[in-house]
Protein backbone atom coordinates (compact mmCIF):
# COMPACT_ATOMS: atom_id res chain seq x y z
CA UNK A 1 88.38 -6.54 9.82
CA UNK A 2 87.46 -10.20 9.52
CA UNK A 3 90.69 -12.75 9.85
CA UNK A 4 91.61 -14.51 6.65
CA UNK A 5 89.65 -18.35 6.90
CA UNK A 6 91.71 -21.40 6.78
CA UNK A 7 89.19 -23.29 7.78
CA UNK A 8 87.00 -25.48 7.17
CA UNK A 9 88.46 -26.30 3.51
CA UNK A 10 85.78 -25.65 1.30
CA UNK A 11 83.35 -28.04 0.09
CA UNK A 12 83.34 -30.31 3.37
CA UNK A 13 79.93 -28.57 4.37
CA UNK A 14 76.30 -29.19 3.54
CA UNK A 15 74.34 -26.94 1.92
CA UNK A 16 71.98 -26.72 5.29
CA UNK A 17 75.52 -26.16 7.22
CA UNK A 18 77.64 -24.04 4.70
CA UNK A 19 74.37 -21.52 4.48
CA UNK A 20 74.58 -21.45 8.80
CA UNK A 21 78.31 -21.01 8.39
CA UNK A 22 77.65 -17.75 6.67
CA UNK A 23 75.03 -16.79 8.81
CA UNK A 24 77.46 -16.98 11.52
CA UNK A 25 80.00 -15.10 9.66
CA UNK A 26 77.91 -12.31 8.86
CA UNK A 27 77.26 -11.53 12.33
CA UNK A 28 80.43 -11.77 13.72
CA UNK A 29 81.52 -9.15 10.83
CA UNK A 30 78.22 -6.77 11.86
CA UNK A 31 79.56 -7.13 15.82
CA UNK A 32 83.17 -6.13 14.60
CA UNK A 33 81.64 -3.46 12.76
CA UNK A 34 79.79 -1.84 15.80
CA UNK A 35 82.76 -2.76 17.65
CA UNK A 36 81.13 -5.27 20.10
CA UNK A 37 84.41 -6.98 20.58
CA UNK A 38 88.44 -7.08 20.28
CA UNK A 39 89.25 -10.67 19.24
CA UNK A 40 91.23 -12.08 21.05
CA UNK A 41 92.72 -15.88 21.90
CA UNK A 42 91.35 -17.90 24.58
CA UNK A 43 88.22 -15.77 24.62
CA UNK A 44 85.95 -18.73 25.10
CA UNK A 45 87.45 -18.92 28.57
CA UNK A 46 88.58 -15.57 29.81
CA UNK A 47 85.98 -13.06 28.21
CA UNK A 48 82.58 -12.98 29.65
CA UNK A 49 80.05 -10.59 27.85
CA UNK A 50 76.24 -11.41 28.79
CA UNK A 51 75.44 -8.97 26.01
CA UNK A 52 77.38 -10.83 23.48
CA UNK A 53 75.06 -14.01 24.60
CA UNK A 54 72.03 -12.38 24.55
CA UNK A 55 73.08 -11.21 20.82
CA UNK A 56 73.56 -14.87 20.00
CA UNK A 57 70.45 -16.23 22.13
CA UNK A 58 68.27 -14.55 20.26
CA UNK A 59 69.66 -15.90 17.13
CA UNK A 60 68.97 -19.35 18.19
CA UNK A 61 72.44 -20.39 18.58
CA UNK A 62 72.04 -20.77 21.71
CA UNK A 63 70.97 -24.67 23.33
CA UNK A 64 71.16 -25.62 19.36
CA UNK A 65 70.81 -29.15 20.41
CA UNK A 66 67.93 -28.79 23.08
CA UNK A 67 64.38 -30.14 22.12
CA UNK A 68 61.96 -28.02 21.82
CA UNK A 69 59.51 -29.02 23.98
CA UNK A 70 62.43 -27.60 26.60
CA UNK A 71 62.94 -23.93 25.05
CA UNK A 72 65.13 -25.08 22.46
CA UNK A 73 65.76 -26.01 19.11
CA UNK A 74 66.18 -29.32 18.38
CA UNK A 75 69.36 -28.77 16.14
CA UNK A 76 71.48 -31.11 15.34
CA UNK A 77 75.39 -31.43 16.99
CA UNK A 78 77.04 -30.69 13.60
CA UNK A 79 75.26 -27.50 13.59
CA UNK A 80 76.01 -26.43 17.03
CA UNK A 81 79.18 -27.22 15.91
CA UNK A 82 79.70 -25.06 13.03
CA UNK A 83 78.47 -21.93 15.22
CA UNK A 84 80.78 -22.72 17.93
CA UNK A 85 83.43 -23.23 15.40
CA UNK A 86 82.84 -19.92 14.07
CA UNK A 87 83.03 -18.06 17.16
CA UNK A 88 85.93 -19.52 18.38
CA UNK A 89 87.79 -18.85 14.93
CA UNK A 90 86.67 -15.23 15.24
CA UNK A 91 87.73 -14.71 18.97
CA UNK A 92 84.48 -13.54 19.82
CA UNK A 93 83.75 -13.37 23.55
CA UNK A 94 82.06 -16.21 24.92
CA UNK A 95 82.87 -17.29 27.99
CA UNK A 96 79.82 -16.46 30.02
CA UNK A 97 77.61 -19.11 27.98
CA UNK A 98 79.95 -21.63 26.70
CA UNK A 99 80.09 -24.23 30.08
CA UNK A 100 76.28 -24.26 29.99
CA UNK A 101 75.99 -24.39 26.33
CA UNK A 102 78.77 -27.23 25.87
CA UNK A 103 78.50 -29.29 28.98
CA UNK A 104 75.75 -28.29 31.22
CA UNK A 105 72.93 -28.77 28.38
CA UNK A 106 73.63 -32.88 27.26
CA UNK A 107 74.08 -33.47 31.01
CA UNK A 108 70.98 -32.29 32.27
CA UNK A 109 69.17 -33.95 29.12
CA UNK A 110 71.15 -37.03 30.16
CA UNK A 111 71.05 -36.92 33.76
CA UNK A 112 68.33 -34.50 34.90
CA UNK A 113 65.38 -34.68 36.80
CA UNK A 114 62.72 -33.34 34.64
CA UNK A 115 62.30 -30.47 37.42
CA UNK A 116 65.58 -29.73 36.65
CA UNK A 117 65.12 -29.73 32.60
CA UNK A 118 62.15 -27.72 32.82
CA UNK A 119 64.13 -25.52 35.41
CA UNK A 120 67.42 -24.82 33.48
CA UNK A 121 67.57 -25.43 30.30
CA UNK A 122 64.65 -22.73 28.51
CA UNK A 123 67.16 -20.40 30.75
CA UNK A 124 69.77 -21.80 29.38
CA UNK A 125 68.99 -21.63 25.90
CA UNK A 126 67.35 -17.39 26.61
CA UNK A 127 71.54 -16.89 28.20
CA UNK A 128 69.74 -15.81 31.27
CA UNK A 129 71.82 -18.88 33.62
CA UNK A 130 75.46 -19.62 33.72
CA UNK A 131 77.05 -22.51 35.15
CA UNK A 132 80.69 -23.34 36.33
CA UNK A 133 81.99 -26.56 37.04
CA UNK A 134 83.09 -28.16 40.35
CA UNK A 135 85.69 -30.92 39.51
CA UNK A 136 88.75 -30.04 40.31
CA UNK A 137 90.29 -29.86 43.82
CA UNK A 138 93.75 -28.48 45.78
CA UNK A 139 96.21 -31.35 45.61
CA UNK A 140 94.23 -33.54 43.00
CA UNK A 141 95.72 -32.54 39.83
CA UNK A 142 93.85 -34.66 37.41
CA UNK A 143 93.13 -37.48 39.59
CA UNK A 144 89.25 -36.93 39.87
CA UNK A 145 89.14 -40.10 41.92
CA UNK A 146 90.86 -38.25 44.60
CA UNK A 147 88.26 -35.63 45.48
CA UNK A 148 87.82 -34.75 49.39
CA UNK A 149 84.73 -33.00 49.23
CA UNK A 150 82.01 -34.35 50.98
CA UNK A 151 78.20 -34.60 50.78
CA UNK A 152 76.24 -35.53 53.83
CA UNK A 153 72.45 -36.35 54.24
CA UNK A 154 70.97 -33.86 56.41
CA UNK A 155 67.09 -33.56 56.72
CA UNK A 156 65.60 -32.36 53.71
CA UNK A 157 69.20 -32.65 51.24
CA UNK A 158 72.83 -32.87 51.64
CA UNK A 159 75.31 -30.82 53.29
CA UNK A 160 78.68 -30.42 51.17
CA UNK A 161 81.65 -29.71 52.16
CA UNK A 162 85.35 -29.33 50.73
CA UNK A 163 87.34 -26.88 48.03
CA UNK A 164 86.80 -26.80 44.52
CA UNK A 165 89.77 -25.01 42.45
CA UNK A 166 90.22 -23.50 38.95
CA UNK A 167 86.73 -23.00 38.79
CA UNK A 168 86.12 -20.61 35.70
CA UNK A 169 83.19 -18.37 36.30
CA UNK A 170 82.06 -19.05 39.33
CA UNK A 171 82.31 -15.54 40.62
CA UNK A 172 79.10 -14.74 37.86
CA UNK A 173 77.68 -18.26 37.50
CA UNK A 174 74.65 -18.82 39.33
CA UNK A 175 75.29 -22.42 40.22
CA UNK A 176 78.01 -25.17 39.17
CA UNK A 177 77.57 -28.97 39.23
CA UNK A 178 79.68 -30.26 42.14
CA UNK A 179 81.24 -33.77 42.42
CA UNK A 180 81.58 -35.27 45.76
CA UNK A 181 81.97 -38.20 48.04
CA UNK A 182 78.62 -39.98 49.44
CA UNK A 183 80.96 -42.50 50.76
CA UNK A 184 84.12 -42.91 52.25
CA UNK A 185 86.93 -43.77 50.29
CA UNK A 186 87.35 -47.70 49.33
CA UNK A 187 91.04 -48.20 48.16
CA UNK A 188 90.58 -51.12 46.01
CA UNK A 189 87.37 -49.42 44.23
CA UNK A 190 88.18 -45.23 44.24
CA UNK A 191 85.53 -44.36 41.46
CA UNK A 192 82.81 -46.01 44.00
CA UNK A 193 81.18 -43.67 46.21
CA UNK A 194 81.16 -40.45 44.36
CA UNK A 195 78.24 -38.16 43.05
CA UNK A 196 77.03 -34.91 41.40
CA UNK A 197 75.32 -32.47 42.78
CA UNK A 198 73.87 -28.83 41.34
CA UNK A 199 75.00 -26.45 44.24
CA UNK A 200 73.43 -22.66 43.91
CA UNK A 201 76.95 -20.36 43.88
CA UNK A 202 74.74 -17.62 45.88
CA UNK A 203 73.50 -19.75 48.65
CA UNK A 204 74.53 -19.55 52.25
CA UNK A 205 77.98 -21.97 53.05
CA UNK A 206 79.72 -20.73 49.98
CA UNK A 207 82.88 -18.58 49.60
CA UNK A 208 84.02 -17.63 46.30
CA UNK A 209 87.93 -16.20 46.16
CA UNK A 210 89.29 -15.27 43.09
CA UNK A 211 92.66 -16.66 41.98
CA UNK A 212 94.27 -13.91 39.42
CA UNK A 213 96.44 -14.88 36.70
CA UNK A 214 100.05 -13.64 36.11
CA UNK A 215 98.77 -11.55 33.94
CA UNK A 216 96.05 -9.98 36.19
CA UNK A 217 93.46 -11.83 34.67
CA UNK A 218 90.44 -12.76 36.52
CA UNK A 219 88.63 -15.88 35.29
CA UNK A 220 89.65 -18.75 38.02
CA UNK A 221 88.33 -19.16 41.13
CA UNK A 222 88.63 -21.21 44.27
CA UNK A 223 85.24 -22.17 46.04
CA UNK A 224 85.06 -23.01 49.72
CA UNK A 225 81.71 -25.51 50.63
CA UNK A 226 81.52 -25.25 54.05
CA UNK A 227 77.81 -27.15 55.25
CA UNK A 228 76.47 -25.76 51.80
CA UNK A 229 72.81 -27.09 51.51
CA UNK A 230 71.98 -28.92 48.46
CA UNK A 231 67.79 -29.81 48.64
CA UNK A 232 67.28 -33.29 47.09
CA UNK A 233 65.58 -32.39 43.95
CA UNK A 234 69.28 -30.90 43.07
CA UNK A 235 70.69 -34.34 43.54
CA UNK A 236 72.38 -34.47 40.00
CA UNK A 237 72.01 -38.19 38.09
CA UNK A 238 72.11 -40.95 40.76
CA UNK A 239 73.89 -41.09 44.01
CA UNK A 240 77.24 -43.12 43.57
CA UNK A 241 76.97 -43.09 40.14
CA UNK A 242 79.19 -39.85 39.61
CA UNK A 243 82.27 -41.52 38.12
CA UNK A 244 80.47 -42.54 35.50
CA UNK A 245 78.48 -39.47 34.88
CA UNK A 246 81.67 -37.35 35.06
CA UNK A 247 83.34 -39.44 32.63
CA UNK A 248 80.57 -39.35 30.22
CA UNK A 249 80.85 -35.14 30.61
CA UNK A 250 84.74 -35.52 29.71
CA UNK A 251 84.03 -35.86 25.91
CA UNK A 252 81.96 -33.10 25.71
CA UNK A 253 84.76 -30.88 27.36
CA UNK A 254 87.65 -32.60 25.73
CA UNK A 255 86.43 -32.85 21.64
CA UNK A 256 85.26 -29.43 20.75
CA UNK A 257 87.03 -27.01 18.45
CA UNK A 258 87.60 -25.48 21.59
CA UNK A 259 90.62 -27.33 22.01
CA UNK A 260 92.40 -26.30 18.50
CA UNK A 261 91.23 -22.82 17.85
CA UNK A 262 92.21 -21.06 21.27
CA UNK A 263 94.93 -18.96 19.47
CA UNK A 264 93.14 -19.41 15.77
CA UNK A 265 93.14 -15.90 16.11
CA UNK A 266 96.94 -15.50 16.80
CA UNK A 267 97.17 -18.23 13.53
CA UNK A 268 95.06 -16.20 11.29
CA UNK A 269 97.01 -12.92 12.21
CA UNK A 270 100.27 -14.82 10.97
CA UNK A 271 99.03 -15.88 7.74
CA UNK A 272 97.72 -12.13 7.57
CA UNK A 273 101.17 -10.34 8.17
CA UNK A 274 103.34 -13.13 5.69
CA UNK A 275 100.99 -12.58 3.14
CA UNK A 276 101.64 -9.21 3.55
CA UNK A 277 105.17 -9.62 4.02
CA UNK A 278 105.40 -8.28 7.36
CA UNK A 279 107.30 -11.34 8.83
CA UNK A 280 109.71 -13.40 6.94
CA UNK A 281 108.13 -16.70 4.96
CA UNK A 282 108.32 -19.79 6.90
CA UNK A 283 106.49 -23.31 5.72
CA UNK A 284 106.11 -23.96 9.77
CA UNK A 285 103.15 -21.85 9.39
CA UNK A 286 101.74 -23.96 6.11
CA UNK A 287 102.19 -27.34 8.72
CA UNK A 288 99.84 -25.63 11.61
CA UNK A 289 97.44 -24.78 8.89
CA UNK A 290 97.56 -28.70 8.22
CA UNK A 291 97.28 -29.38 11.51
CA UNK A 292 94.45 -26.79 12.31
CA UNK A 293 92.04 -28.50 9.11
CA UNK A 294 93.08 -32.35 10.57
CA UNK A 295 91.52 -31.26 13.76
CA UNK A 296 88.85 -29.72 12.38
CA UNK A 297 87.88 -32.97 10.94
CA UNK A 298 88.71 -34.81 13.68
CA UNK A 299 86.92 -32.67 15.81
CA UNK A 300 83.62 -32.52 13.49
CA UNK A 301 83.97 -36.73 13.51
CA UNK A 302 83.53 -36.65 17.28
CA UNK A 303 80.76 -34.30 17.25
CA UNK A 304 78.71 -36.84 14.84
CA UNK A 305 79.55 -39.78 17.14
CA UNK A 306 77.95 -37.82 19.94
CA UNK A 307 75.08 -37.23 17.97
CA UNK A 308 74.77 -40.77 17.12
CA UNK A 309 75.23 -41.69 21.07
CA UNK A 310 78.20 -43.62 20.34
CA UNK A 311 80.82 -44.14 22.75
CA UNK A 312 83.94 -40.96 22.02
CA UNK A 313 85.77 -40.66 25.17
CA UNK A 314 89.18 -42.12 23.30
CA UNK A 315 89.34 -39.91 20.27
CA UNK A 316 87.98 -37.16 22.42
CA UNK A 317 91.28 -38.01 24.34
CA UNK A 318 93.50 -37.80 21.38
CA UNK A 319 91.37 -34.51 19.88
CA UNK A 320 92.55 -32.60 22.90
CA UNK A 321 96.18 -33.49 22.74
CA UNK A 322 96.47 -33.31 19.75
CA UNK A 323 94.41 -29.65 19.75
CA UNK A 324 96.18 -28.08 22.86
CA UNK A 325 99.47 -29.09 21.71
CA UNK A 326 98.47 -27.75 18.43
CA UNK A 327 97.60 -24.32 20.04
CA UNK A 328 100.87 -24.24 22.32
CA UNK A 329 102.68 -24.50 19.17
CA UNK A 330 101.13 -21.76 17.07
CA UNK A 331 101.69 -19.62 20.34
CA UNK A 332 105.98 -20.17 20.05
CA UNK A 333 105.29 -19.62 16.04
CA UNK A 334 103.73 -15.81 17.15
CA UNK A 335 106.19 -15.36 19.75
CA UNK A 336 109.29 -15.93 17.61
CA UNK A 337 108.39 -13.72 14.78
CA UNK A 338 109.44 -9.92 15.40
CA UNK A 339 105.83 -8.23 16.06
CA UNK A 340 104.66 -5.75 13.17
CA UNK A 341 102.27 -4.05 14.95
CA UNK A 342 100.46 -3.76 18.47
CA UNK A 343 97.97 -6.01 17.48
CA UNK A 344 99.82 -8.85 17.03
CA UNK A 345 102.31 -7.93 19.52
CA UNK A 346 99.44 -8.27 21.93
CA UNK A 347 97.73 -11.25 20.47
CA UNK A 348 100.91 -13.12 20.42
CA UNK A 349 101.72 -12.04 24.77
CA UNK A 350 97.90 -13.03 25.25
CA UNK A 351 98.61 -16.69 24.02
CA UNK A 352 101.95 -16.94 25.69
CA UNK A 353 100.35 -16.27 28.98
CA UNK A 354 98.03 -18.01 28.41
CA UNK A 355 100.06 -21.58 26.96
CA UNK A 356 100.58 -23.18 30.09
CA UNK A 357 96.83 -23.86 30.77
CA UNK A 358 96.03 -25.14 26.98
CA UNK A 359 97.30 -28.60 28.18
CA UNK A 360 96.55 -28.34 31.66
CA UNK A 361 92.67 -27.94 31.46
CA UNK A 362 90.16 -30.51 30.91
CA UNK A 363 92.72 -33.34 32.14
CA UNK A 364 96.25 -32.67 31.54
CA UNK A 365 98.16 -34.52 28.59
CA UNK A 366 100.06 -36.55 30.23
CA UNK A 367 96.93 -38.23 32.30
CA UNK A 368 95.00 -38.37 28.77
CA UNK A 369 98.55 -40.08 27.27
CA UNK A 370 97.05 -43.09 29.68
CA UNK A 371 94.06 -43.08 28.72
CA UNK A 372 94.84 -43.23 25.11
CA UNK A 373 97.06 -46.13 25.80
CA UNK A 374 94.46 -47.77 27.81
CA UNK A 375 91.62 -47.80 25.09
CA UNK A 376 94.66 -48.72 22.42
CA UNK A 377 95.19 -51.72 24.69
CA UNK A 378 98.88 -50.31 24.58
CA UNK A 379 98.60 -51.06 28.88
């Protein structure tokens, strides 16, 4: 059964949009129907289903935003955005594509080589190669500037070595763009020095170890570089230009309905149960709606912006804590209501467990409070 819609209000599509939107719906009620998937929250992180992306790939909703004359096609952001949006409400499982789909793809049509356009991306768009991403590292928090691993030039490439942490996927990814130091640390300039590299996860040098949730979950990993070779036509963007490259990335990650619809599922199933007086009334629920169709708009603002090439790293910023906070909260809404049934008795323990990475991931609040203030001029 298809969760009740509370978003987007109606009328705020285009009649090339609103008819996608339906397309979109339809199949996600045909995959319920054949019982394809459980929805669940978080899904676009912890449930990978190749077959699921190979349903959608063959839709075309898959590298929406790619040109053509590189597999894909040639879509505009607003309608990648109403598919994503879709999915996400629906708690379909979409994890194994959605790193390559959402960051991967305007990188390398940003930053790559055209070897490495030509290479990846008609993959890409089939959802025949998944990517991780090597940012994070032990000790760094969200300090990017901080990051130990280093590249060396060896004959032929660039030897990398270091830890990368949290990495989602990278136990089925097939490669995962790496940032690293070219050059030593310079205190009064840390952002200097850095680059990106595209490291093959099944290469020699490379030790994946899975880090397992509370919960027994299996989606992080940590990944050891020990001499890992990277050849030079993998050099990702310019070397020493990472910082910049990395930052541009950050509003791809930060702005997408990603970060407001995590537990749409778990919001849905509340508005489901009160209407059918199965837990008590309560307005609260009315005020995360509001929230929910604010981001949405916020969210769908960003994504033109992007399209346009316009500078979004700020209200990506405020999109993503504003969303995550948003999705913590509907998470204590679930948890405080006494459960009606096993369905939302498990949807609300899913997004419990889950809460304490909504505002941790992709920069944690507190860092993006800074950088909010910053672009205010507030410091």
């Amino acid at each position: 059964m298809m969760p009740p819609r509370l978003v987007p209000p109606a009328g705020l599509d285009d009649e090339a949009t609103g008819q996608l939107r339906g397309e979109v719906r339809a199949f996600v009620a045909e995959q319920l129907a054949a019982g394809a998937f459980t929805p669940t929250v978080d899904a676009w992180l912890s449930r990978w289903d190749q077959n699921f992306t190979a349903a959608l790939a063959a839709r075309g909703w898959l590298g929406m935003t790619v040109p053509v004359e590189y597999g894909g096609h040639g879509r505009s952001f607003q309608e990648r955005f109403v598919v994503t949006e879709e999915l996400l409400a629906a708690g379909a499982p979409v994890a194994a594509h959605w790193i390559s789909d959402r960051q991967i793809v305007p990188s390398l049509l940003k930053y790559g080589t055209e070897a490495q356009k030509r290479h990846f991306l008609p993959r890409i768009v089939r959802g025949e190669c998944f990517f991780a991403i090597g940012m994070s590292e032990p000790d760094s928090g969200s300090d990017l500037a901080s990051v130990r691993t280093r590249a060396e030039p060896v004959d032929g490439g660039w030897s990398l070595s270091g830890t990368k942490v949290w990495t989602s996927g990278a136990h089925v990814a097939e490669a995962f763009i790496a940032l690293a130091r070219t050059e030593p640390v310079d205190p009064q300039h840390r952002h200097a020095g850095l680059s990106q590299f595209i490291v093959d996860l099944r290469g020699p040098g490379i030790d994946i170890r899975p880090i397992i949730s509370m919960n027994g979950a299996h989606h992080f990993n940590e990944v050891i570089l020990d001499g890992a070779f990277v050849p030079d036509d993998m050099v990702f963007g310019t070397i020493g230009d990472g910082w910049r490259q990395v930052t541009s990335e950050l509003s791809f990650e930060r702005s997408g309905p990603e970060r407001f619809l995590s537990t749409y599922v778990l919001l849905a199933a509340c508005a489901d149960r009160m209407a059918a007086n199965a837990i008590p009334r309560d307005a609260n629920l009315g005020r995360l709606v509001a929230r929910i169709a604010g981001l949405h708009r916020m969210s769908t603002a960003v994504a033109g912006a992007l399209q346009r090439h316009e500078p979004a790293d700020l209200p990506a910023a405020v999109v993503k804590v504003l969303g995550t906070s948003t999705e913590g909260d509907i998470a204590e809404f679930a948890d405080l209501q006494d459960p009606p049934d096993a369905v939302f008795s498990e949807l609300a323990r899913a997004a419990v467990d889950q809460r304490p990475g909504f505002t941790l991931r992709g920069g944690t609040n507190e860092v993006l409070h800074g950088v909010i203030a910053r672009g205010l001029g507030l410091r």
